[in-house]
N, C-alpha and C. Protein backbone atom coordinates (compact mmCIF):
# COMPACT_ATOMS: atom_id res chain seq x y z
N UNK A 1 54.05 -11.05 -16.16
CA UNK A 1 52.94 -11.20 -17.07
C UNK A 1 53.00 -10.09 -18.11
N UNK A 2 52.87 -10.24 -19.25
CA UNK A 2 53.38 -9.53 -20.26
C UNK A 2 51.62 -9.30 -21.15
N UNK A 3 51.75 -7.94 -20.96
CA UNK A 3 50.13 -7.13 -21.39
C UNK A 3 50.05 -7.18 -23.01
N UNK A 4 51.00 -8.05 -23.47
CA UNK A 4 50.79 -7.91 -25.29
C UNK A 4 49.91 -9.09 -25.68
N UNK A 5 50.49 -10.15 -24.22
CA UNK A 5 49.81 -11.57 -24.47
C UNK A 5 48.99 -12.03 -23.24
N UNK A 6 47.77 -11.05 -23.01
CA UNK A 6 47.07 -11.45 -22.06
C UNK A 6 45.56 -12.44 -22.35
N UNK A 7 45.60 -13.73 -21.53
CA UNK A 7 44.69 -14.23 -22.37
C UNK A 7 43.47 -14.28 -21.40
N UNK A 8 42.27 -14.37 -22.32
CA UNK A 8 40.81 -14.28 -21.44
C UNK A 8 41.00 -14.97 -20.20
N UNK A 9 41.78 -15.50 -19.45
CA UNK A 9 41.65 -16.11 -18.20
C UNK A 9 42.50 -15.20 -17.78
N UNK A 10 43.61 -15.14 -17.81
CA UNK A 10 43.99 -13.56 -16.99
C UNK A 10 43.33 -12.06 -17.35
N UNK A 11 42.82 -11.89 -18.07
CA UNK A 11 42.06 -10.67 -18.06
C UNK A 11 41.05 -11.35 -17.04
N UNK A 12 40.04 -12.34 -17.14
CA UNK A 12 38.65 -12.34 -15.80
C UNK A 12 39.99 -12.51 -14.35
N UNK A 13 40.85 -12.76 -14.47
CA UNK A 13 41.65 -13.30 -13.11
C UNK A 13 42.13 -11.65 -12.64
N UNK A 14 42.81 -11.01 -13.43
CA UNK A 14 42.79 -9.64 -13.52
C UNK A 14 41.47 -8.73 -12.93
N UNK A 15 40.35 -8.89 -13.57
CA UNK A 15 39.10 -8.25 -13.16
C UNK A 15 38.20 -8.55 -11.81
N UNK A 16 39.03 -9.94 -11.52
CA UNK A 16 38.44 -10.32 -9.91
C UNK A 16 39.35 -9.79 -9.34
N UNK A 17 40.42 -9.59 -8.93
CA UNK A 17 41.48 -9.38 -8.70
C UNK A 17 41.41 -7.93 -8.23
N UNK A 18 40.99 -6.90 -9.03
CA UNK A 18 41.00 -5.48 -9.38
C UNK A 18 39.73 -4.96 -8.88
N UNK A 19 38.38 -5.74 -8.47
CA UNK A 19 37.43 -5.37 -8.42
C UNK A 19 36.82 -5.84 -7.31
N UNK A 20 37.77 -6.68 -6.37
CA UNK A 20 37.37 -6.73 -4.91
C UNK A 20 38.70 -6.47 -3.78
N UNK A 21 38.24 -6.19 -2.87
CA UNK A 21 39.23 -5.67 -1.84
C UNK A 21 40.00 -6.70 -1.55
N UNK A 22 39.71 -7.85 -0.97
CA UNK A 22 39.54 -8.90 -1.08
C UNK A 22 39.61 -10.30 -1.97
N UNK A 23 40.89 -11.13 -2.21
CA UNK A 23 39.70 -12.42 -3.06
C UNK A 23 40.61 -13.45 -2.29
N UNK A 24 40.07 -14.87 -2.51
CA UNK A 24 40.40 -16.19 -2.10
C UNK A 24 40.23 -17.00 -3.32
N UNK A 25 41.39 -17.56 -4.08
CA UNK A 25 41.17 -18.11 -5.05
C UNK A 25 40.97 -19.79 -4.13
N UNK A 26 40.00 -20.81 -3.94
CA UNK A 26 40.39 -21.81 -3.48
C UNK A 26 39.80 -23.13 -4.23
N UNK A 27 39.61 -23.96 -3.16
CA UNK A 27 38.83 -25.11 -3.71
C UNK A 27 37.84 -25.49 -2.53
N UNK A 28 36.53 -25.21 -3.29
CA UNK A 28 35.44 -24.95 -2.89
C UNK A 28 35.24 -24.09 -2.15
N UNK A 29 34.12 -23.90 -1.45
CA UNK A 29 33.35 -22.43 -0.61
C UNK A 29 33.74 -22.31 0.61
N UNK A 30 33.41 -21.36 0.94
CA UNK A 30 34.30 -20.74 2.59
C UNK A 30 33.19 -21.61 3.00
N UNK A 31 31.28 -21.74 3.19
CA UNK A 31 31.16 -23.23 3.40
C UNK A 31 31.41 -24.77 3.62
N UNK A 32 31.92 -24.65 2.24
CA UNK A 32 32.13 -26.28 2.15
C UNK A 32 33.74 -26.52 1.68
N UNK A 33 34.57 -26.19 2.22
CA UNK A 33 35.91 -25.93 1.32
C UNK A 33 36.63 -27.60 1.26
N UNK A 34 36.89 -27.74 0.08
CA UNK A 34 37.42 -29.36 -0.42
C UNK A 34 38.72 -29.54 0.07
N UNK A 35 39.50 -28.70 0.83
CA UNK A 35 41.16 -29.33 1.09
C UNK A 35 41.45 -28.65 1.93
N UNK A 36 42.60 -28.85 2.95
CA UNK A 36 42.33 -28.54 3.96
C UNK A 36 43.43 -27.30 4.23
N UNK A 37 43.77 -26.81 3.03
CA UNK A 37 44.48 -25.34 3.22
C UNK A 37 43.48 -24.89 2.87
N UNK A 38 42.48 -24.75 2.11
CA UNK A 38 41.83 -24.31 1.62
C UNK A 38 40.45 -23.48 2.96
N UNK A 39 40.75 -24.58 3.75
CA UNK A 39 39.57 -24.41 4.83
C UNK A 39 40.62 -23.69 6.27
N UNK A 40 42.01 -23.62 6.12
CA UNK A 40 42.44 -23.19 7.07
C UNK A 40 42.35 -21.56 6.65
N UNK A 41 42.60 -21.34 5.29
CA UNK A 41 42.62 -20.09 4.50
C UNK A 41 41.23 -19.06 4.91
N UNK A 42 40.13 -19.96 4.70
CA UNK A 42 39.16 -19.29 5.38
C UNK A 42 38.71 -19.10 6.52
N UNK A 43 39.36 -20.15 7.91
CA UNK A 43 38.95 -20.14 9.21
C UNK A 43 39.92 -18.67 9.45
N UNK A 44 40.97 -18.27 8.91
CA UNK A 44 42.09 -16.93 9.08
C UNK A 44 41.24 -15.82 8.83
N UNK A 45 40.98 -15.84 7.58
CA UNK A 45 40.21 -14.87 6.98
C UNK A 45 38.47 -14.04 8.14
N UNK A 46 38.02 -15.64 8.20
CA UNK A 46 36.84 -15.00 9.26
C UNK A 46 37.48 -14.52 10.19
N UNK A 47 38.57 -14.89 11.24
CA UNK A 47 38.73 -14.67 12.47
C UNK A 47 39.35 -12.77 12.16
N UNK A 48 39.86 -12.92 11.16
CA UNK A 48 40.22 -11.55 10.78
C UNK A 48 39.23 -10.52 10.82
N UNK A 49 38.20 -10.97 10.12
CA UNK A 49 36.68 -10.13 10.17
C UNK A 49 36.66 -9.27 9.26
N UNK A 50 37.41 -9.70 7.98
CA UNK A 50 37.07 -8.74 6.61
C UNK A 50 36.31 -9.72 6.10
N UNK A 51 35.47 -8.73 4.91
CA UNK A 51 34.95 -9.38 4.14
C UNK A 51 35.44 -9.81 2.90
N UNK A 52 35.59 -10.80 1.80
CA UNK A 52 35.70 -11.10 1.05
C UNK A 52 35.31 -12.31 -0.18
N UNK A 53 35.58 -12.04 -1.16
CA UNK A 53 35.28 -12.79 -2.65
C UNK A 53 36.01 -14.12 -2.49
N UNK A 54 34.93 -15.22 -2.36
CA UNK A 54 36.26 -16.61 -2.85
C UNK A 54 35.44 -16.79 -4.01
N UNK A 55 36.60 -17.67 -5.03
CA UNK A 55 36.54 -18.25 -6.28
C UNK A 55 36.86 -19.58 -6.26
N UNK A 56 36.15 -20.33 -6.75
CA UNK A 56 35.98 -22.25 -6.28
C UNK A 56 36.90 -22.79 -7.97
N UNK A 57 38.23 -22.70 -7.47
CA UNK A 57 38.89 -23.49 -8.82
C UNK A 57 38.48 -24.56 -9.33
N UNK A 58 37.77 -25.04 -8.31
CA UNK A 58 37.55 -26.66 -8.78
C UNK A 58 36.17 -26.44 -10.10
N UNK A 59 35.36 -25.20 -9.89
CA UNK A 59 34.54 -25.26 -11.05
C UNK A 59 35.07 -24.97 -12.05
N UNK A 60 36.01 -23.90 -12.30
CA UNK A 60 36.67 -23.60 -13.72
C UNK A 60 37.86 -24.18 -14.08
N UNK A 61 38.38 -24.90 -14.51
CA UNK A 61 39.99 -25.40 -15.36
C UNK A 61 40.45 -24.75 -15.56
N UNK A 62 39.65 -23.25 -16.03
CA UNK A 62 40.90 -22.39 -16.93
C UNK A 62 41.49 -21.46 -15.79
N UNK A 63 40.36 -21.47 -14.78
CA UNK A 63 41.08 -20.28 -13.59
C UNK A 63 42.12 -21.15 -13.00
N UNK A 64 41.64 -22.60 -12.65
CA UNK A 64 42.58 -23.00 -11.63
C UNK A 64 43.81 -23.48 -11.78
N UNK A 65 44.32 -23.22 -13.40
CA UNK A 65 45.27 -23.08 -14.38
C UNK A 65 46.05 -21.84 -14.15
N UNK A 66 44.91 -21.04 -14.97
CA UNK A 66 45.55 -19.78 -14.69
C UNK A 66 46.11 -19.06 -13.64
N UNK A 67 45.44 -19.39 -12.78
CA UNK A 67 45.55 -18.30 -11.26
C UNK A 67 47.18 -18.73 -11.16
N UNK A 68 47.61 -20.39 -11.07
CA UNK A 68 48.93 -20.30 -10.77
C UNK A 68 49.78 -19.89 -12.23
N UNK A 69 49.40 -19.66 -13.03
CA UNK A 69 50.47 -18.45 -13.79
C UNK A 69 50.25 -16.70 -13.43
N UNK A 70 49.00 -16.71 -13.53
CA UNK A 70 49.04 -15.27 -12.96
C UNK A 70 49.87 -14.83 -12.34
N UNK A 71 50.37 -15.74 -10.89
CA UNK A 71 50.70 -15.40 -9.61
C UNK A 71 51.77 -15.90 -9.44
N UNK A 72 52.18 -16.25 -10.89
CA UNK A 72 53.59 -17.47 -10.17
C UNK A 72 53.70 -18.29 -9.19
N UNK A 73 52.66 -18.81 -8.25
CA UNK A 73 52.57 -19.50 -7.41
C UNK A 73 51.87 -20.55 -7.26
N UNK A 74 52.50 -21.66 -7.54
CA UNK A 74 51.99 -22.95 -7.88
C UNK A 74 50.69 -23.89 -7.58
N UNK A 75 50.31 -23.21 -5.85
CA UNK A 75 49.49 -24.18 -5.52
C UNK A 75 48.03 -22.96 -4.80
N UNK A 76 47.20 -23.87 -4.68
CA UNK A 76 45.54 -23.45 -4.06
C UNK A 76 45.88 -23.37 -2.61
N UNK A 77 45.09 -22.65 -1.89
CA UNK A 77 44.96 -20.90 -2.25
C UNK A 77 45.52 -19.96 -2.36
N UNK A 78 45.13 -19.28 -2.78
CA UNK A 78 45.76 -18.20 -2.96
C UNK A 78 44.96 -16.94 -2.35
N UNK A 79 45.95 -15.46 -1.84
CA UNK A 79 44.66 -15.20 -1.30
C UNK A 79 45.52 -12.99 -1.90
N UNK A 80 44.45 -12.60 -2.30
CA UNK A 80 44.93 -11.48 -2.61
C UNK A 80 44.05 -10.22 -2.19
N UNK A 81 45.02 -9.28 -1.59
CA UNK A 81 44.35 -8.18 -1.38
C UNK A 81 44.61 -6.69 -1.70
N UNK A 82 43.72 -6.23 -2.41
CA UNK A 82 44.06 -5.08 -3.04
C UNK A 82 44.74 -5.14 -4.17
N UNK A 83 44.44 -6.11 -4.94
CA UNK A 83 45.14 -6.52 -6.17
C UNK A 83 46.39 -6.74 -6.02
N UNK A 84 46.94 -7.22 -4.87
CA UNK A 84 47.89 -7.82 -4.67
C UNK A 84 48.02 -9.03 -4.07
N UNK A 85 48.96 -9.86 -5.29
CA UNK A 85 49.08 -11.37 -4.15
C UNK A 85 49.79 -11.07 -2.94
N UNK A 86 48.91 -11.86 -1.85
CA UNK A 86 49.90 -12.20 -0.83
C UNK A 86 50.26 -13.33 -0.85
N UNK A 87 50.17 -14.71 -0.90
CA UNK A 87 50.43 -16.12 -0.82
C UNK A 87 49.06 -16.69 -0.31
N UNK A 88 49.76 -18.03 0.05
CA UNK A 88 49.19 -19.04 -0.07
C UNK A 88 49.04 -19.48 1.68
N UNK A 89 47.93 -20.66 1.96
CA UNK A 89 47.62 -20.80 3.04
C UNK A 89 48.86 -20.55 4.55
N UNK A 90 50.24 -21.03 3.69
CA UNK A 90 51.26 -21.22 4.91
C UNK A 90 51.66 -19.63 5.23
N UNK A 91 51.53 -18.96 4.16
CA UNK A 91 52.09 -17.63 4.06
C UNK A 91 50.84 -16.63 5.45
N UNK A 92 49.46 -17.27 5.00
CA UNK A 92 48.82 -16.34 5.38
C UNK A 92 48.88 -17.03 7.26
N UNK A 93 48.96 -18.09 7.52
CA UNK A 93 49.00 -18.55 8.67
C UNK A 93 50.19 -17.83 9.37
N UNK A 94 51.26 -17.75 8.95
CA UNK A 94 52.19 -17.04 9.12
C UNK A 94 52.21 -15.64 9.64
N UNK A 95 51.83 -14.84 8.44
CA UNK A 95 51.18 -13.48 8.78
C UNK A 95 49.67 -13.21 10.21
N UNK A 96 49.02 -14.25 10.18
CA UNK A 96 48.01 -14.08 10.90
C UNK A 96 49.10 -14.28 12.46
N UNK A 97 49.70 -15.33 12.54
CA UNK A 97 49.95 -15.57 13.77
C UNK A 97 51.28 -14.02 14.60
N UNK A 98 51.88 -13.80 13.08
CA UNK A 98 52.79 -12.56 13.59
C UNK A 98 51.56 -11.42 13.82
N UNK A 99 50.34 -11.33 13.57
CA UNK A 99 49.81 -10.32 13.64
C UNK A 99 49.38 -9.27 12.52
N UNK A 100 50.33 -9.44 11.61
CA UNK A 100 50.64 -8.94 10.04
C UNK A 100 49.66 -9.08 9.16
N UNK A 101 48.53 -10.07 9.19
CA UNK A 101 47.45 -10.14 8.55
C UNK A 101 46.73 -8.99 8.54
N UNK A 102 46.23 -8.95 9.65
CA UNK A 102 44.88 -8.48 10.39
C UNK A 102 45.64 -6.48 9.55
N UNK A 103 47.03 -6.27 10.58
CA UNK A 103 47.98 -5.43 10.19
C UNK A 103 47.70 -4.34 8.74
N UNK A 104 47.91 -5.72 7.49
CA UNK A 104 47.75 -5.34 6.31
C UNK A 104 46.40 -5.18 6.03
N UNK A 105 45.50 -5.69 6.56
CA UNK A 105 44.19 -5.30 6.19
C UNK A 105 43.97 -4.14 6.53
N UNK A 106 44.20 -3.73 7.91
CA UNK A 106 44.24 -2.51 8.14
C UNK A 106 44.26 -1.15 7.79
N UNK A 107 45.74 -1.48 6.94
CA UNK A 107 46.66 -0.37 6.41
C UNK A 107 46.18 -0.66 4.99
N UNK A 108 45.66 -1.22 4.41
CA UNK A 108 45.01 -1.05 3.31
C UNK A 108 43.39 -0.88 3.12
N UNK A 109 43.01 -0.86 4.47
CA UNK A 109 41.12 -0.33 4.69
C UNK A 109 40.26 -0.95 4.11
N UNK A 110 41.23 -2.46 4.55
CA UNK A 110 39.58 -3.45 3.66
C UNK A 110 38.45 -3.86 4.63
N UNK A 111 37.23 -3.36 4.37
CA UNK A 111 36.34 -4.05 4.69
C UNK A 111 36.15 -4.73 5.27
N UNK A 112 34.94 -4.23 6.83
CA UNK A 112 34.87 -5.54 7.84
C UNK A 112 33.61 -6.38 7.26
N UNK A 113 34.00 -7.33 7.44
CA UNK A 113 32.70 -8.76 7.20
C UNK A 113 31.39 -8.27 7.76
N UNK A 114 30.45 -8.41 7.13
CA UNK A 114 28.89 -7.97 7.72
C UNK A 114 28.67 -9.07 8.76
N UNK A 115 27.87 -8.60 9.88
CA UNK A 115 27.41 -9.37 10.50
C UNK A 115 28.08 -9.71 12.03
């Protein structure tokens, strides 16, 4: 991503990104989530017990555009921590089941989920 040509959807994708420990770019709410990576993405995430930011692509066009240029990674969700992508639902299932999730949260001191 080249900072000469950054456009208002990667700068707000940038500023979510940068300004939570945490984010879940998906489709729909850790509630009500519309697809079913989308809802496996968040059943990981709770069992993990951090807290975090999701963003519902399905309301904005320009994020759910953008996010896969941001990230070079084509498809919903996406899930980033510490302003870093990690991947996408298979990636994070992956990591959760080696243990590596929970791991990186760790070693980067994000935030346990209230409650």
């Amino acid at each position: 991503m080249s900072d000469t040509n950054t456009s208002p959807t990667d700068t707000r994708i940038s500023e979510l990104v940068g300004s939570n420990d945490v984010v879940l770019f998906m489709k729909g709410t850790p509630l009500f989530p519309q697809c079913g990576f989308s809802s496996r993405a968040v059943a990981i995430l709770d069992h993990c017990g951090v807290a975090y930011e999701s963003v519902d692509v399905l309301q904005d066009m320009e994020i759910r555009q953008g996010i896969k240029t941001f990230s070079d990674w084509p498809t919903i969700p996406q899930l980033y921590v510490k302003g870093e992508f990690v991947g996408g639902s298979d990636i994070m299932m992956e990591m959760f089941e080696a243990g590596e999730l929970k791991q990186l949260m760790a070693d980067k001191q994000v935030a346990k989920a209230e409650g």
